[in-house]
C-alpha atoms as a PDB file:
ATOM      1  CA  UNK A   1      -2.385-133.307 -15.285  1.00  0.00           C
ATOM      2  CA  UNK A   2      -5.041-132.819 -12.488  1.00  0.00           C
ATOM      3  CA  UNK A   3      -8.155-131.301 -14.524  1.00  0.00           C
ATOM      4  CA  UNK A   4      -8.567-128.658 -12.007  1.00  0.00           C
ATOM      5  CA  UNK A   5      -5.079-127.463 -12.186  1.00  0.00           C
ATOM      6  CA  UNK A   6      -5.580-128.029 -16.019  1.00  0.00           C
ATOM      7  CA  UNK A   7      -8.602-125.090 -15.586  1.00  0.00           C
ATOM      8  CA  UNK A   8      -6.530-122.883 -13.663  1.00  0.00           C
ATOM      9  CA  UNK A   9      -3.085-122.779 -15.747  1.00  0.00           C
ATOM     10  CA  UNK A  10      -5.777-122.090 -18.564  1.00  0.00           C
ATOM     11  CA  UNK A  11      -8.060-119.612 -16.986  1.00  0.00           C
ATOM     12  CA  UNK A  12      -4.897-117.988 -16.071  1.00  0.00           C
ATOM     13  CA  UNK A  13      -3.551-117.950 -19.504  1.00  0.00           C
ATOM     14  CA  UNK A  14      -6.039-116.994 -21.121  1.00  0.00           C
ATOM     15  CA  UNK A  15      -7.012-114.042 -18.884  1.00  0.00           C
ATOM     16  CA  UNK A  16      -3.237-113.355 -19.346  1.00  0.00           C
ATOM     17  CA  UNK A  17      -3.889-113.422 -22.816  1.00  0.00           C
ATOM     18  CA  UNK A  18      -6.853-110.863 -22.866  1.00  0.00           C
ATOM     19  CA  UNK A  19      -4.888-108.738 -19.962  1.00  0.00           C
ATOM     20  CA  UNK A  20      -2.096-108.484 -22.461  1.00  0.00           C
ATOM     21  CA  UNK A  21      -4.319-107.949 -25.428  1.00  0.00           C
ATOM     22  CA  UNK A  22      -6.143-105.192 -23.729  1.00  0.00           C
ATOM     23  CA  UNK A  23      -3.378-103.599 -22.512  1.00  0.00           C
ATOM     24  CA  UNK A  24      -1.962-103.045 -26.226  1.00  0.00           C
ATOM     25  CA  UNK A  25      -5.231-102.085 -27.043  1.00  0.00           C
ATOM     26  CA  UNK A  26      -4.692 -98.936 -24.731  1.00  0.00           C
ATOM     27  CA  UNK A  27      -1.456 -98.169 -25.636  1.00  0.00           C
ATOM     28  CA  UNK A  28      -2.457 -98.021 -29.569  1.00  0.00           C
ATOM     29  CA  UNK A  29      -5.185 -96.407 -28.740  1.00  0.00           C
ATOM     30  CA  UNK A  30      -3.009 -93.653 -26.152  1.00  0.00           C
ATOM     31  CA  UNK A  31      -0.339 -93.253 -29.211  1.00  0.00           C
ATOM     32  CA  UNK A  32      -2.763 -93.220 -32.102  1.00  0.00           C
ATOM     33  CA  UNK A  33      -4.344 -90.212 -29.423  1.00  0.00           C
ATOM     34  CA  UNK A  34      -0.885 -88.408 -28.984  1.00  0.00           C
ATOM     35  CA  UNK A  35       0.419 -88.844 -32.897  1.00  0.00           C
ATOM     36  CA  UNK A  36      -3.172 -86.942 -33.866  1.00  0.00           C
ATOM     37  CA  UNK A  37      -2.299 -84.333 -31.152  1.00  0.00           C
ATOM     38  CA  UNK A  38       1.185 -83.888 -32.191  1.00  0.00           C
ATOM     39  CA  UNK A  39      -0.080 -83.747 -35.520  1.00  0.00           C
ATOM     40  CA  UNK A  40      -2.272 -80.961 -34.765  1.00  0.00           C
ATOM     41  CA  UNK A  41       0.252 -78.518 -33.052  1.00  0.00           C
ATOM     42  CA  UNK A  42       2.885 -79.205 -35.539  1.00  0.00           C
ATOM     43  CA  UNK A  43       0.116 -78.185 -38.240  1.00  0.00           C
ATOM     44  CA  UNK A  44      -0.523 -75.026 -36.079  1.00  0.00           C
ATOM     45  CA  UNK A  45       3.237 -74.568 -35.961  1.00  0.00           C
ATOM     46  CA  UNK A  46       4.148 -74.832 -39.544  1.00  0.00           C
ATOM     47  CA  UNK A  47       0.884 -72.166 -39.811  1.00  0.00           C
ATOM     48  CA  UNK A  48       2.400 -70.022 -37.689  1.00  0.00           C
ATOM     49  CA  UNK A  49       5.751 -69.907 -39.713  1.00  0.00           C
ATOM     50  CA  UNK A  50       4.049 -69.538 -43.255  1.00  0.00           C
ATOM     51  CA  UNK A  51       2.039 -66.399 -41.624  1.00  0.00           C
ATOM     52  CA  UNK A  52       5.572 -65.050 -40.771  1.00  0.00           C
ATOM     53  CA  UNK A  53       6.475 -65.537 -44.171  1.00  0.00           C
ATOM     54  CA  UNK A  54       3.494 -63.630 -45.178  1.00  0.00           C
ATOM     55  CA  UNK A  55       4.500 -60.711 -42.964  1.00  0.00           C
ATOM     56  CA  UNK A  56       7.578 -61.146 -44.061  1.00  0.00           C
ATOM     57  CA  UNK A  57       6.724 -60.796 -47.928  1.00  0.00           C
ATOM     58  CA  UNK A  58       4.555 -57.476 -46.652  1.00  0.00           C
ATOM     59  CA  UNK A  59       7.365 -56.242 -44.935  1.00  0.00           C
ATOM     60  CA  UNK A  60       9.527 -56.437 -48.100  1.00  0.00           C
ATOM     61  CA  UNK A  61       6.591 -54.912 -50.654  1.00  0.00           C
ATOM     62  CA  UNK A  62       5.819 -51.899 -47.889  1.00  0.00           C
ATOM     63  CA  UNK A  63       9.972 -51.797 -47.185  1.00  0.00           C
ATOM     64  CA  UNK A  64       8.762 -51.449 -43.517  1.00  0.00           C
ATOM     65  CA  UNK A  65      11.428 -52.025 -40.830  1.00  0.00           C
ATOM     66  CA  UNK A  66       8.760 -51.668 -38.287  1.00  0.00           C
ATOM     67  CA  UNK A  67       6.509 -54.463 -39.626  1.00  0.00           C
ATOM     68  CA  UNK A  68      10.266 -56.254 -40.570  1.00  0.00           C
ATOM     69  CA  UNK A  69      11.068 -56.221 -36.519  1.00  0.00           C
ATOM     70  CA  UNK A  70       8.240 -57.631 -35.581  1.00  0.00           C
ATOM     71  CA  UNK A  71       8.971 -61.068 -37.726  1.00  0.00           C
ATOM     72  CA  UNK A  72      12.897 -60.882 -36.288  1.00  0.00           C
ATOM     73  CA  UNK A  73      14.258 -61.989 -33.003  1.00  0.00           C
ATOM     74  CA  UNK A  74      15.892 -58.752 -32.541  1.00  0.00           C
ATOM     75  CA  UNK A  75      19.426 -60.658 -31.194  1.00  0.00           C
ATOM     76  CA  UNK A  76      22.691 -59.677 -32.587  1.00  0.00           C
ATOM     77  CA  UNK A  77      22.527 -62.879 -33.926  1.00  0.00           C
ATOM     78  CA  UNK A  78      20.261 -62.338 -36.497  1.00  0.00           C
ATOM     79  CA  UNK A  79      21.443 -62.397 -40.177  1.00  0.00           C
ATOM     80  CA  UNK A  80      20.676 -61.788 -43.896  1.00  0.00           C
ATOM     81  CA  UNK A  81      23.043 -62.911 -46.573  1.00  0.00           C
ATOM     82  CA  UNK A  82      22.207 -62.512 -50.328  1.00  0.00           C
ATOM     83  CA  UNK A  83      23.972 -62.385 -53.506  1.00  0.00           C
ATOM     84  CA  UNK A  84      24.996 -58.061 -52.764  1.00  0.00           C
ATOM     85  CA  UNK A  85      25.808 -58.611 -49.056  1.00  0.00           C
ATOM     86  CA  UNK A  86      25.578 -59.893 -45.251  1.00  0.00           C
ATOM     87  CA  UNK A  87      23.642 -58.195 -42.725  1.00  0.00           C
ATOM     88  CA  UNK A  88      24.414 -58.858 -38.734  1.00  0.00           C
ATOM     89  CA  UNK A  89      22.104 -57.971 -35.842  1.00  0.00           C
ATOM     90  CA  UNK A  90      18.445 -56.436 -35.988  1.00  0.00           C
ATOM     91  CA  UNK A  91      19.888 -52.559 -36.480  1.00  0.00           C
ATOM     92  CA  UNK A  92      21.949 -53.847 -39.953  1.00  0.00           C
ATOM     93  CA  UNK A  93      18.774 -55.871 -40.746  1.00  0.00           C
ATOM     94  CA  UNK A  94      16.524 -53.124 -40.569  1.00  0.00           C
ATOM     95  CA  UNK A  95      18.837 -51.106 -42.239  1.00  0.00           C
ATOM     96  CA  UNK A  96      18.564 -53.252 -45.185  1.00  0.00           C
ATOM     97  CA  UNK A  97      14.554 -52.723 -45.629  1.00  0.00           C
ATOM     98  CA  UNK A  98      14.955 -49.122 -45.168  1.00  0.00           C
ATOM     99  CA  UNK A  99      18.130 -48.101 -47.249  1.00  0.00           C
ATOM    100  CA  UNK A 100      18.184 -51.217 -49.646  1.00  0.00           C
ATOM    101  CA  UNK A 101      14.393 -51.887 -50.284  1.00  0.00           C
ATOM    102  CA  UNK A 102      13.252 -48.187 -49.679  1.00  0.00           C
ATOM    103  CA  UNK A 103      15.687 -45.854 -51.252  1.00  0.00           C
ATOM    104  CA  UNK A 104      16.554 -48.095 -54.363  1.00  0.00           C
ATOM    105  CA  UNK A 105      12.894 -48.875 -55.002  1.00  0.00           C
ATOM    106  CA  UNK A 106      10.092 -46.806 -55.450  1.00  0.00           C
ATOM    107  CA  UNK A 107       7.168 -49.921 -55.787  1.00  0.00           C
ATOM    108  CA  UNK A 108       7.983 -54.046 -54.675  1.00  0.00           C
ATOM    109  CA  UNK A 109       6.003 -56.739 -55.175  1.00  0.00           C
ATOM    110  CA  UNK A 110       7.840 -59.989 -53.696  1.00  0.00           C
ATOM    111  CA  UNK A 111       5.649 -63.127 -54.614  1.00  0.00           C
ATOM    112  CA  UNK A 112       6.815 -66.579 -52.685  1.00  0.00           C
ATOM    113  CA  UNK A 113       5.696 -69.969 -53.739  1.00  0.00           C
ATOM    114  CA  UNK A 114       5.859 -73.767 -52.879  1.00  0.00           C
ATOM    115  CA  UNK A 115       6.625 -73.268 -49.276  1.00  0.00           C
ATOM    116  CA  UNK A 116       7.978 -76.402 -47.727  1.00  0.00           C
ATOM    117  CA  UNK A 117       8.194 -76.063 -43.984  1.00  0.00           C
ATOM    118  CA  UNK A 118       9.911 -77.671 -41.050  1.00  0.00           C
ATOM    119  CA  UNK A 119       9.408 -77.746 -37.508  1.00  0.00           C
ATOM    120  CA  UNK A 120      11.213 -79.387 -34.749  1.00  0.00           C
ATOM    121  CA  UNK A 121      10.264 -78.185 -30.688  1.00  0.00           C
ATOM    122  CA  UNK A 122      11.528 -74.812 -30.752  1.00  0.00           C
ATOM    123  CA  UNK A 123      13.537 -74.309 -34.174  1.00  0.00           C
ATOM    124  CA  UNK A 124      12.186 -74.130 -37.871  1.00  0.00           C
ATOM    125  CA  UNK A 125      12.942 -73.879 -41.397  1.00  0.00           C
ATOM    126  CA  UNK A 126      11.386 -73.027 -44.578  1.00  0.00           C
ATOM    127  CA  UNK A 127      12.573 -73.250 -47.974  1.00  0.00           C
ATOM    128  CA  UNK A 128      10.282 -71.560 -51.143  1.00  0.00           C
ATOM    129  CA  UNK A 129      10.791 -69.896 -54.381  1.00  0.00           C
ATOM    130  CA  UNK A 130      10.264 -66.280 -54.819  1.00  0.00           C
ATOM    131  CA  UNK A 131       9.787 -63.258 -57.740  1.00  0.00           C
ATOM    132  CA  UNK A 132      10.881 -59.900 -57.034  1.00  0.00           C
ATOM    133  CA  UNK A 133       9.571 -57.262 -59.300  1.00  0.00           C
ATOM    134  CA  UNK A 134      10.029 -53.349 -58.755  1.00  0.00           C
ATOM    135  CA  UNK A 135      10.778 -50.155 -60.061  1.00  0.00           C
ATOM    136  CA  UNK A 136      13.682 -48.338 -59.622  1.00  0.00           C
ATOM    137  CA  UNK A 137      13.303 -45.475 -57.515  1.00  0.00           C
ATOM    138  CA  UNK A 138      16.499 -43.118 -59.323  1.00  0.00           C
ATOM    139  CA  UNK A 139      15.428 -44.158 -63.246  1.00  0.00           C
ATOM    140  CA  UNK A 140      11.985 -45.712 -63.027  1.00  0.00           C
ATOM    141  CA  UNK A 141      13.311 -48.919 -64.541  1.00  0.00           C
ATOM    142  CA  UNK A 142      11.382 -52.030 -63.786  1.00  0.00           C
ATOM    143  CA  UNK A 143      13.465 -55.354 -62.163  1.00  0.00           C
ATOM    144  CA  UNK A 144      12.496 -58.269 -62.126  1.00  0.00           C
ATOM    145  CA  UNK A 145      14.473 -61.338 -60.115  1.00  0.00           C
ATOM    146  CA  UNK A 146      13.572 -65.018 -59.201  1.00  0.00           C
ATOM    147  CA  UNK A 147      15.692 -66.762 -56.688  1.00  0.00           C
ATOM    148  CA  UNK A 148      15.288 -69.561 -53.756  1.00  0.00           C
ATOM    149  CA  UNK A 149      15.348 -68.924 -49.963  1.00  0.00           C
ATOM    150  CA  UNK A 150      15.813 -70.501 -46.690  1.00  0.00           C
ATOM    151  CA  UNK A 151      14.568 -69.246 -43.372  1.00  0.00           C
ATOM    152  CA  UNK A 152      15.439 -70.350 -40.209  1.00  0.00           C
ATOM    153  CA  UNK A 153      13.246 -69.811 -37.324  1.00  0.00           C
ATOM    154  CA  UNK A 154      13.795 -70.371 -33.101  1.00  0.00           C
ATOM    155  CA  UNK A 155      10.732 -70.306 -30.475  1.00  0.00           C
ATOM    156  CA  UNK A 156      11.800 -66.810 -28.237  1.00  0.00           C
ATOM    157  CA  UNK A 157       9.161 -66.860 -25.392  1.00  0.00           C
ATOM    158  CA  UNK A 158       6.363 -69.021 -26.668  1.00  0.00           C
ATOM    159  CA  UNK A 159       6.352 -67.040 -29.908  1.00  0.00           C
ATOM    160  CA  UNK A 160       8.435 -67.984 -33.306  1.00  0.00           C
ATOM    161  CA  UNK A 161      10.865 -65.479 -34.719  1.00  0.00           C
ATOM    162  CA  UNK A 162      13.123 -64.887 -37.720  1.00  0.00           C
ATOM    163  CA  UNK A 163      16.660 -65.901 -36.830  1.00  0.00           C
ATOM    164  CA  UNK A 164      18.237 -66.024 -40.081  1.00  0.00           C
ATOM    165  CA  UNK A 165      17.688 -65.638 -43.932  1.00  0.00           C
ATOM    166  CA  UNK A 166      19.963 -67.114 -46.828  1.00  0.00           C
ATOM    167  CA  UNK A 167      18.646 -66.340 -50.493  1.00  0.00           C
ATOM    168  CA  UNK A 168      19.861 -66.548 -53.883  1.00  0.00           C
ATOM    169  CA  UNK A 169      19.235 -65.495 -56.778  1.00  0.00           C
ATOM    170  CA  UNK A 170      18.406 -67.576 -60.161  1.00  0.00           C
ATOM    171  CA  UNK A 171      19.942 -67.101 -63.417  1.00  0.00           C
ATOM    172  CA  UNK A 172      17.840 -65.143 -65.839  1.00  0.00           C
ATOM    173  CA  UNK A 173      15.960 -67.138 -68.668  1.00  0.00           C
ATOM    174  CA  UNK A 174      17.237 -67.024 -71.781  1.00  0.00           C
ATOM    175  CA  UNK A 175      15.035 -66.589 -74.779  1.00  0.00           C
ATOM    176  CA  UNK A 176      14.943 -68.494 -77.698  1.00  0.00           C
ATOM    177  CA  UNK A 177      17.515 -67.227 -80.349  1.00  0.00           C
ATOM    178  CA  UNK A 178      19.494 -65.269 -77.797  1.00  0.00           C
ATOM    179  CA  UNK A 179      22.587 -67.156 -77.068  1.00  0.00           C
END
């Protein structure tokens, strides 16, 4: 081979080389860029949902439908199921915090843990535990109830909303000696 040709087809080559090199360079550098912003906003996301969940908790400690509608989308599509009963569209829904969280309690305390959250572009879940404790309004009588929960959430107008809630209740704990 001619020696000057020899150059060339490795000047070229090589350059090819660092052209290619560089160019992967960029595009690592581009994606690491876009996985730390997407990172980001789904951090601010899953935020967003656990401070729904927090207004959500308030809602059912102050039984406060008005506080309550501002967490739901407010479509007849909403729903609540639990182990007493299924509620359908934002008027049964608030309905529920002001008949069955008002009138049967007097005081609520609703305590959620170990919040797992997930987000996708414009829908969300959660799952967490929860403890219920409150005092009957009619006798005074103190409850007390752990159960589970899932939430799912949808993006309505650049803001996230409460589209539906499935809970369940757990089993009570049985003492020693008490079988």
């Amino acid at each position: 081979m001619n020696p000057i040709t020899a150059l060339i087809r490795t000047c070229f080559v090589g350059r090819s080389r660092w052209v290619t090199l560089a160019a992967l360079l960029a595009m690592s550098v581009c994606s690491a860029s876009q996985d730390n912003r997407q990172a980001t906003n789904a951090s601010g996301r899953t935020d967003d949902i656990k401070q729904l969940i927090s207004m959500y908790a308030k809602a059912a400690d102050e039984a406060d439908p008005t506080l309550a509608s501002r967490i739901w989308c407010d479509s007849s599509e909403d729903s609540l199921i639990n182990p007493v009963g299924r509620w359908h569209g934002v008027e049964q829904i608030m309905g529920f915090y002001r008949h069955d969280m008002g009138e049967m309690y007097s005081v609520r305390d609703l305590e959620i843990s170990e919040v797992s959250v997930q987000v996708y572009s414009d829908a969300a879940w959660a799952e967490f535990n929860w403890n219920f404790s409150a005092k009957r309004r009619k006798e005074g009588s103190s409850v007390s109830f752990r159960g589970m929960e899932t939430q799912i959430y949808r993006k309505n107008h650049d803001r996230w909303c409460l589209v539906h809630v499935h809970y369940s209740t757990l089993p009570a704990e049985k003492k020693a000696g008490t079988e």
